[in-house]
C-alpha atoms as a PDB file:
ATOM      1  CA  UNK A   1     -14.302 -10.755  15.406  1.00  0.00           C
ATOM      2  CA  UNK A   2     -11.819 -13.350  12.903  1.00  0.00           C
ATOM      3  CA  UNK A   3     -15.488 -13.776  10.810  1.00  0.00           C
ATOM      4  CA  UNK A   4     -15.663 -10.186  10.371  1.00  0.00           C
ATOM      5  CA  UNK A   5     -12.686  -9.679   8.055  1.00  0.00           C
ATOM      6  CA  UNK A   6     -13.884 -12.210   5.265  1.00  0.00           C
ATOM      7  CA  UNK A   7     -17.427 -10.533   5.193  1.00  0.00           C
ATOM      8  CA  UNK A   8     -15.678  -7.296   5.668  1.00  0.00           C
ATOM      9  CA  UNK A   9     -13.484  -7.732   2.220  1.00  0.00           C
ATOM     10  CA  UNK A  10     -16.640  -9.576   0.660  1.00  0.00           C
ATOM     11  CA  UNK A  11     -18.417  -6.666   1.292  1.00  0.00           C
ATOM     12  CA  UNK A  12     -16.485  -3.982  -0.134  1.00  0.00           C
ATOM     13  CA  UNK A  13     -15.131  -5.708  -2.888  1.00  0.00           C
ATOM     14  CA  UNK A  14     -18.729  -6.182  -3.970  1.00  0.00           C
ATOM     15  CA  UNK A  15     -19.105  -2.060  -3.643  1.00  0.00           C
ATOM     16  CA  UNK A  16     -15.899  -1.964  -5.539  1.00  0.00           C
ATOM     17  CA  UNK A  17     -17.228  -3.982  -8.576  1.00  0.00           C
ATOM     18  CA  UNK A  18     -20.657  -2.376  -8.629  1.00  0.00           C
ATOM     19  CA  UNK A  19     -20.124   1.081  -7.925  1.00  0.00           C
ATOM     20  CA  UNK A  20     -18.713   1.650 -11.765  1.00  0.00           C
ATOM     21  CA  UNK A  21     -22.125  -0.525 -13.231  1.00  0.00           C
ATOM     22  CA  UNK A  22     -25.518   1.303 -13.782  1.00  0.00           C
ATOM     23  CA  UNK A  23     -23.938   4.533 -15.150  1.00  0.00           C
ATOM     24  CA  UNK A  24     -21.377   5.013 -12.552  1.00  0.00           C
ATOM     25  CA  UNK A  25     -23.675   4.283  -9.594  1.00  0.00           C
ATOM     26  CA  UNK A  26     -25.711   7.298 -10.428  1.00  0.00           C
ATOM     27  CA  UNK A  27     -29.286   5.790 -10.546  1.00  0.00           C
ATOM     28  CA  UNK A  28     -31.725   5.804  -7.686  1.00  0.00           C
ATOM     29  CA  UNK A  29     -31.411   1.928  -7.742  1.00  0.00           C
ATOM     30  CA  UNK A  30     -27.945   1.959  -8.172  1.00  0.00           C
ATOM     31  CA  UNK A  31     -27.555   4.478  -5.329  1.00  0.00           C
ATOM     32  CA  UNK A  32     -29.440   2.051  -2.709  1.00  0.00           C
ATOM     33  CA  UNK A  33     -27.492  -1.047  -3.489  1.00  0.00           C
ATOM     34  CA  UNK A  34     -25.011   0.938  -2.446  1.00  0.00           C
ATOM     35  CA  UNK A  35     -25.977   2.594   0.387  1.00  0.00           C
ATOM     36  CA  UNK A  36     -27.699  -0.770   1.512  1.00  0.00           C
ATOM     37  CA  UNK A  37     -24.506  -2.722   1.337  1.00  0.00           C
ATOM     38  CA  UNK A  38     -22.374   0.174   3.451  1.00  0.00           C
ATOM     39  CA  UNK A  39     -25.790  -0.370   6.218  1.00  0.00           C
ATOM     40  CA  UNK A  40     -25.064  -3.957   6.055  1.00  0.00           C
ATOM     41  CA  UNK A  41     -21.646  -3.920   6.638  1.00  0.00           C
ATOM     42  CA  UNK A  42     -22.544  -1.737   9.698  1.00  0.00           C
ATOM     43  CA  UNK A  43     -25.005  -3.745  10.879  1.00  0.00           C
ATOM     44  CA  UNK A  44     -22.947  -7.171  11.190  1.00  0.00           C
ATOM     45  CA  UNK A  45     -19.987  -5.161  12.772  1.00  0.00           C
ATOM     46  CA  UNK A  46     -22.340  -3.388  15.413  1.00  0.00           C
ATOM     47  CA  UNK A  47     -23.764  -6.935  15.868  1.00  0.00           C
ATOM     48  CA  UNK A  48     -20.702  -8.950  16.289  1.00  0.00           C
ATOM     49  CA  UNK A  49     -19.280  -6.131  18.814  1.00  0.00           C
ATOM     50  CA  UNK A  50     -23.095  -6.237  20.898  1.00  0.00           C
ATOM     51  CA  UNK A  51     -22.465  -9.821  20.790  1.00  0.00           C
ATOM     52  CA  UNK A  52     -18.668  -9.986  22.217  1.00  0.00           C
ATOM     53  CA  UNK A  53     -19.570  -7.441  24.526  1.00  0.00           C
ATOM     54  CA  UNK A  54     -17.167  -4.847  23.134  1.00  0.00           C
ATOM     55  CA  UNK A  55     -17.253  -1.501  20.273  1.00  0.00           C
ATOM     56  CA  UNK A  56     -13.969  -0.895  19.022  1.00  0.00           C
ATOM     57  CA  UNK A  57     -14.206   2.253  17.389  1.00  0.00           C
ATOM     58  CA  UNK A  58     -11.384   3.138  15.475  1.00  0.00           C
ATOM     59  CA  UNK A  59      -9.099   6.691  16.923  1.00  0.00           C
ATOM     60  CA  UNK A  60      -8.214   8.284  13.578  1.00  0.00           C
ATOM     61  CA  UNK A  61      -5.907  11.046  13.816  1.00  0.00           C
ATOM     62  CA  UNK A  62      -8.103  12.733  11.224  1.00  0.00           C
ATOM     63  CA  UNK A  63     -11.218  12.543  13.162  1.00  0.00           C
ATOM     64  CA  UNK A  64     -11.684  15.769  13.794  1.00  0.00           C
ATOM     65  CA  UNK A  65     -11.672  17.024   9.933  1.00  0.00           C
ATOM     66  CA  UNK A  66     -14.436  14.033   9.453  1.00  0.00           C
ATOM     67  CA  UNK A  67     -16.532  15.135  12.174  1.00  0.00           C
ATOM     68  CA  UNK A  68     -15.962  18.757  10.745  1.00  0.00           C
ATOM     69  CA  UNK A  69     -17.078  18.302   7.349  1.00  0.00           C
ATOM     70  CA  UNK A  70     -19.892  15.893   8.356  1.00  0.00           C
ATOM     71  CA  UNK A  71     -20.777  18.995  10.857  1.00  0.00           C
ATOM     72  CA  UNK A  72     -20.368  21.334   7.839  1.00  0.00           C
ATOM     73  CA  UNK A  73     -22.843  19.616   5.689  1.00  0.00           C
ATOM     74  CA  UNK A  74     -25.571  19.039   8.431  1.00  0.00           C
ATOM     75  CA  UNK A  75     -25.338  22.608   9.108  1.00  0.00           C
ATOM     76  CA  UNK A  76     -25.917  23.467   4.823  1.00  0.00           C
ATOM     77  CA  UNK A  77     -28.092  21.048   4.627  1.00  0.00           C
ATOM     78  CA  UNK A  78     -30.531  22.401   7.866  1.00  0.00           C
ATOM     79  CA  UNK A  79     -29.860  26.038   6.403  1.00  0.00           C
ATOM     80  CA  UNK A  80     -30.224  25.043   3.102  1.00  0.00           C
ATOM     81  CA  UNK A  81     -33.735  26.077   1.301  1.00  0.00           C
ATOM     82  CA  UNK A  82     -33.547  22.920  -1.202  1.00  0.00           C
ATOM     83  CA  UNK A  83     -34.346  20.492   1.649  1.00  0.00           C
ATOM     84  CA  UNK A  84     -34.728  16.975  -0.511  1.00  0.00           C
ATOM     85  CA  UNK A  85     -31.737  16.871  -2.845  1.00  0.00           C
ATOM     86  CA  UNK A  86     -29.392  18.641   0.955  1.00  0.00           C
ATOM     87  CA  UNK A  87     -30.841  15.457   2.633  1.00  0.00           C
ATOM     88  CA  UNK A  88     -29.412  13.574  -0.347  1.00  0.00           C
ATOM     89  CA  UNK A  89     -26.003  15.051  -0.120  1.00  0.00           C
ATOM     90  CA  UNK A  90     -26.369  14.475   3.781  1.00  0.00           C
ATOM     91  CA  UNK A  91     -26.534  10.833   3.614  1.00  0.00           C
ATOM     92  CA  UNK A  92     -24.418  10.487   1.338  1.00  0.00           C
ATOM     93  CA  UNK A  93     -21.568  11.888   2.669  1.00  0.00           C
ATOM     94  CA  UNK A  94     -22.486  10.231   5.975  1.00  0.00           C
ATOM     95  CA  UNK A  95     -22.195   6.785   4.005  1.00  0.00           C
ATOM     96  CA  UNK A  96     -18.579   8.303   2.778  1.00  0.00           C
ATOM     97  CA  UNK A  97     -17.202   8.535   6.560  1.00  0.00           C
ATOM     98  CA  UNK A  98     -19.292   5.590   7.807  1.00  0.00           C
ATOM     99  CA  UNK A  99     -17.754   3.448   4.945  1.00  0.00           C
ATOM    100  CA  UNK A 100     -14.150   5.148   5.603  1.00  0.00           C
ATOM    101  CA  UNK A 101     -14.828   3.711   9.085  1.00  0.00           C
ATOM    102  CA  UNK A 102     -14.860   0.938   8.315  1.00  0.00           C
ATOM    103  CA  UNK A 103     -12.282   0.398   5.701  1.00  0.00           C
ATOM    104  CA  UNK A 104      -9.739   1.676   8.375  1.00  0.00           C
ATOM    105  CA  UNK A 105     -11.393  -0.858  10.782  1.00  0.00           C
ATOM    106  CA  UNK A 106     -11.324  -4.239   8.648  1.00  0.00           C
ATOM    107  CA  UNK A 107      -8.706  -3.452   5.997  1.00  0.00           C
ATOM    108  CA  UNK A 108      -5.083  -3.685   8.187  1.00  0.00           C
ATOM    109  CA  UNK A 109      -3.297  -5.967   6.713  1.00  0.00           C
ATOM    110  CA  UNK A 110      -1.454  -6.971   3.370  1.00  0.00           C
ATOM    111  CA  UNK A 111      -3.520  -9.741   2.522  1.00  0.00           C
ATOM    112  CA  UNK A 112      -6.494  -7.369   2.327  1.00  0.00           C
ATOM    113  CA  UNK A 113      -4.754  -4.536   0.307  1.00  0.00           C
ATOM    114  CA  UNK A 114      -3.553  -7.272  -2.319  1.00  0.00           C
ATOM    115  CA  UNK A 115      -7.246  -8.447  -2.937  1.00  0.00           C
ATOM    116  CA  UNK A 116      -9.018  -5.023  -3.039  1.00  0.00           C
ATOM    117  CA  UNK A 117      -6.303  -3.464  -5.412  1.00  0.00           C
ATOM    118  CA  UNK A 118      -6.498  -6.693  -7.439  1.00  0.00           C
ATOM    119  CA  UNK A 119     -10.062  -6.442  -7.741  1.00  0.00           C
ATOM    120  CA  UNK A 120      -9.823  -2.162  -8.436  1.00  0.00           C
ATOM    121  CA  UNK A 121      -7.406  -3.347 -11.303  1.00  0.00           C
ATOM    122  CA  UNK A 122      -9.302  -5.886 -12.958  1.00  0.00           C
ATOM    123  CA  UNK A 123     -12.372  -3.404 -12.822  1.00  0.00           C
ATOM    124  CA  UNK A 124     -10.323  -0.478 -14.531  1.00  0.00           C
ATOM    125  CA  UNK A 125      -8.913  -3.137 -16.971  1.00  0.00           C
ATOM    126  CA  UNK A 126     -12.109  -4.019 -17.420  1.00  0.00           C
ATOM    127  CA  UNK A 127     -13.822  -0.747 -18.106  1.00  0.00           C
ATOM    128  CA  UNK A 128     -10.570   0.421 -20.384  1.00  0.00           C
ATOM    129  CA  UNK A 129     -11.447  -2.618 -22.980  1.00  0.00           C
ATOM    130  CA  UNK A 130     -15.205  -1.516 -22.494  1.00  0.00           C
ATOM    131  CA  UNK A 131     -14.148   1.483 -23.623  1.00  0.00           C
ATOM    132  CA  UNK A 132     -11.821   0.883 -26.193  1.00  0.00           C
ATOM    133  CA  UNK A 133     -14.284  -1.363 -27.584  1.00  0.00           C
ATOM    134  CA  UNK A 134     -16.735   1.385 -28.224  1.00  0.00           C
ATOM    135  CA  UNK A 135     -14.485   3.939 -29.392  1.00  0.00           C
ATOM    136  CA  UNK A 136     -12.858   0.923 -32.180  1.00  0.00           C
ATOM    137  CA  UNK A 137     -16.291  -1.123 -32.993  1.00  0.00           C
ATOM    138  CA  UNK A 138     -19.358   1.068 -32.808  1.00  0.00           C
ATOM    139  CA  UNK A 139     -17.272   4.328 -33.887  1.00  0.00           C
ATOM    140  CA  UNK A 140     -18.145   6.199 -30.168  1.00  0.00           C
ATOM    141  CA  UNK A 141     -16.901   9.519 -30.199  1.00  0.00           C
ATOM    142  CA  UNK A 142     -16.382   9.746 -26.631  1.00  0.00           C
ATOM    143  CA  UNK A 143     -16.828   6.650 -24.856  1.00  0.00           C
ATOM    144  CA  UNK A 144     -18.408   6.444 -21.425  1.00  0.00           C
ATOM    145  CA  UNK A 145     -17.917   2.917 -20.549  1.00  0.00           C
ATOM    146  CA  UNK A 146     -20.612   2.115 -18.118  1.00  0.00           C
ATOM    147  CA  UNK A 147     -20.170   5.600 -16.549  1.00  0.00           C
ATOM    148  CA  UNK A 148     -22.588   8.383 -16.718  1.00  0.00           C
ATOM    149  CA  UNK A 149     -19.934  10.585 -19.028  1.00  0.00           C
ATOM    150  CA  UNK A 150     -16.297  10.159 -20.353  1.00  0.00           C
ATOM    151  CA  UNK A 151     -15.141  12.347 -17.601  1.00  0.00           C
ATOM    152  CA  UNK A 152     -16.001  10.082 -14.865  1.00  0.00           C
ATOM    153  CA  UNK A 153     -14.350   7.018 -16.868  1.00  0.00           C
ATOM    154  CA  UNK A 154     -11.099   9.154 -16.991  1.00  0.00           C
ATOM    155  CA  UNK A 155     -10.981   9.718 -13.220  1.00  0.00           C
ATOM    156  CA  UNK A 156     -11.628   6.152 -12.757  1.00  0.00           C
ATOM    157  CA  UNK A 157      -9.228   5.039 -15.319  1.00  0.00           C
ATOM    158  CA  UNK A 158      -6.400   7.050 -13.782  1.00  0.00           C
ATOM    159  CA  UNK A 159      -6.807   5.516 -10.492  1.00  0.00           C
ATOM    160  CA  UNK A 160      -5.832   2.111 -11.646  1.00  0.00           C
ATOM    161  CA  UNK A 161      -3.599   3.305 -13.839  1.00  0.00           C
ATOM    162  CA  UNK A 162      -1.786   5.139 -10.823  1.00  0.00           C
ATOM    163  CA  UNK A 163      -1.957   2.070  -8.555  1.00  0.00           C
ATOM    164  CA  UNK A 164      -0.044  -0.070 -11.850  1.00  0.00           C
ATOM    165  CA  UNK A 165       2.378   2.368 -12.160  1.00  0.00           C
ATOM    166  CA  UNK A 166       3.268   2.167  -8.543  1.00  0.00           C
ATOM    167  CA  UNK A 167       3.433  -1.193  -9.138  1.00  0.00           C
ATOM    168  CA  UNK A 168       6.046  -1.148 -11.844  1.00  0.00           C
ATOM    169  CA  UNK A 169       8.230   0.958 -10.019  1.00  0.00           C
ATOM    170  CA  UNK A 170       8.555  -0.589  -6.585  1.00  0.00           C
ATOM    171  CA  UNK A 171       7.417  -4.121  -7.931  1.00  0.00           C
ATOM    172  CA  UNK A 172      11.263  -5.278  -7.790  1.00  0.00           C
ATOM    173  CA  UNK A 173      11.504  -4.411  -4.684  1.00  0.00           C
ATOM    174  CA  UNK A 174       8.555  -6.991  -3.651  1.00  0.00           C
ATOM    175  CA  UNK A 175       6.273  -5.311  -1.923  1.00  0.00           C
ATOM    176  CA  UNK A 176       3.378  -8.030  -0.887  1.00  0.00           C
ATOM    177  CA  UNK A 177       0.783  -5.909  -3.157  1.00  0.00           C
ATOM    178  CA  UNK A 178       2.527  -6.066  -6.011  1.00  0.00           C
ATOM    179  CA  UNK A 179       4.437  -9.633  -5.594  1.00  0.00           C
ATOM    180  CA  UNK A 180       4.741 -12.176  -8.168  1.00  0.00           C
ATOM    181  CA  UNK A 181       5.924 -15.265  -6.800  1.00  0.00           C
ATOM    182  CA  UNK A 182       3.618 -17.474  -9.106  1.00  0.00           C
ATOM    183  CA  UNK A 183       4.618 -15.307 -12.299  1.00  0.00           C
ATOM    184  CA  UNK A 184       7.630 -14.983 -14.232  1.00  0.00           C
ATOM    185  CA  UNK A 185       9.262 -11.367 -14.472  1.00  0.00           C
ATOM    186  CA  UNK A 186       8.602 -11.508 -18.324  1.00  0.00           C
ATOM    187  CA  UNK A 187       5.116 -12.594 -18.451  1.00  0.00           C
ATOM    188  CA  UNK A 188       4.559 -10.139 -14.967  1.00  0.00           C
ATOM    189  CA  UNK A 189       6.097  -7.121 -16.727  1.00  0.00           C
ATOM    190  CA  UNK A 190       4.275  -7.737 -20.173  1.00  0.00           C
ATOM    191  CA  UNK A 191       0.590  -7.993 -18.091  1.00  0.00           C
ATOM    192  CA  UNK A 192       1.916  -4.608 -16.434  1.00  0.00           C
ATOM    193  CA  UNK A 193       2.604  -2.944 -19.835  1.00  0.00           C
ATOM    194  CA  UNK A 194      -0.517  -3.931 -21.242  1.00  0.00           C
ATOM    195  CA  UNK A 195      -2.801  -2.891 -18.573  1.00  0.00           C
ATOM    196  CA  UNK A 196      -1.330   0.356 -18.363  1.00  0.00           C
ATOM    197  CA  UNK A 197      -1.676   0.792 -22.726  1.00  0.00           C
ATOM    198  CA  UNK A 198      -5.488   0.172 -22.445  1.00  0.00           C
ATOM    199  CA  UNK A 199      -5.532   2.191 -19.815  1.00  0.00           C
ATOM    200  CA  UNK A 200      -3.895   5.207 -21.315  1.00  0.00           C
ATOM    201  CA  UNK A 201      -5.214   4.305 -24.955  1.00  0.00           C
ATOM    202  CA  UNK A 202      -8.956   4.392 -23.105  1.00  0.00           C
ATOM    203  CA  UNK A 203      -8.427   7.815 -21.190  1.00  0.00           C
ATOM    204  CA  UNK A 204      -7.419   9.359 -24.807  1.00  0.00           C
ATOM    205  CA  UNK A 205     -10.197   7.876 -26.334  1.00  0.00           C
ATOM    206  CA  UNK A 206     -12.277   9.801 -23.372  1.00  0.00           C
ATOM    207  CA  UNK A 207     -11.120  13.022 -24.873  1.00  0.00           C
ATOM    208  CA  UNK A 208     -10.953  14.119 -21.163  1.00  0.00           C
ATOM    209  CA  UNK A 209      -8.495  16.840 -20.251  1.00  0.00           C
ATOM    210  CA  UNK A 210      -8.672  16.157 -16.484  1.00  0.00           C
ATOM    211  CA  UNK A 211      -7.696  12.512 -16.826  1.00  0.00           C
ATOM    212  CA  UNK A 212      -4.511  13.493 -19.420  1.00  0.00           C
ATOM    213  CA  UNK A 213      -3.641  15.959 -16.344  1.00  0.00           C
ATOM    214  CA  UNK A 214      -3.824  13.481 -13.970  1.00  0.00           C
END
């Protein structure tokens, strides 16, 4: 099962990084890349388990409120009297808890966390310069990024900027995440403060009241 944690990070990182490209992940294309890499990821753990002779299925101690709400929505969506776009919904959400599955399966340990909030960071930094970039140069009046609207940039925006703020305020104390070992403290704290300018500069050039909330 060692193999699986490599593939495992591969994996999601690549949903990570392509979830925010063609319009927020809201095209039909878009949409099965998606959903095809979340099968994938199934697939090679349900094969490496058939093939060690073992299924280690994770005991959350939220279970229960998954299996409710996946429940919940095969109920609407059997009751429901717009049967295509329920079925939609359905496996949609069912790609939600299988991919939360599996998160809580592969992703255990420090070294994991510091790669997939690296690569969450350099996609929000990434998307705040987007966006600045269109609001400065082409005169945007609300820039999207590549999101669908401005409002979905905001919520993205604000969780990176949340995870950099955490950063900066337990940073000192070292926490593996957030550690800076290869870095000096000035050069650390001045890539801190200038992540977390684009990103607030970019959520008020969103004009979005939800992300100024948040």
């Amino acid at each position: 099962m060692n193999i699986l944690s490599p593939i495992s990070l591969l994996l999601v990182s690549a949903l990570v990084i392509f979830s925010p490209l063609q319009e927020g992940g809201t095209t039909h294309p878009a949409q099965m890349i998606i959903r095809l890499l979340i099968v994938t990821w199934l697939g090679i753990v349900l094969a490496a388990g058939i093939r060690a002779g073992r299924l280690a299925i994770p005991v959350l101690t939220m279970r229960y409120v998954v299996l409710a709400f996946v429940g919940l929505a095969l109920a609407a969506t059997i009751l429901s009297p717009y049967p295509h776009p329920s079925r939609q919904w359905l496996i949609m959400i069912a790609g939600y808890a299988t991919l939360f599955y599996l998160l809580v399966s592969f992703v255990d340990r420090w070294e994991h966390i510091r790669m997939l909030t690296l690569v969450i960071v350099l996609m929000g930094v990434g998307e705040a310069g987007w966006a600045i970039m269109q609001g400065l140069a082409w005169n945007v009046v609300r820039p999207a990024g590549t999101f669908f609207n401005p409002n979905f940039l905001a919520g993205y925006l604000t969780v990176t900027w949340t995870i950099l703020v955490s950063g900066a305020i337990y940073g000192y104390r070292q926490i593996p995440a957030f550690s800076r070992p290869w870095m000096s403290p000035v050069l650390w704290w001045l890539g801190f403060v200038t992540a977390l300018g684009m990103l607030f500069l970019a959520v008020l050039f969103t004009q979005s009241r939800g992300g100024m909330i948040v």
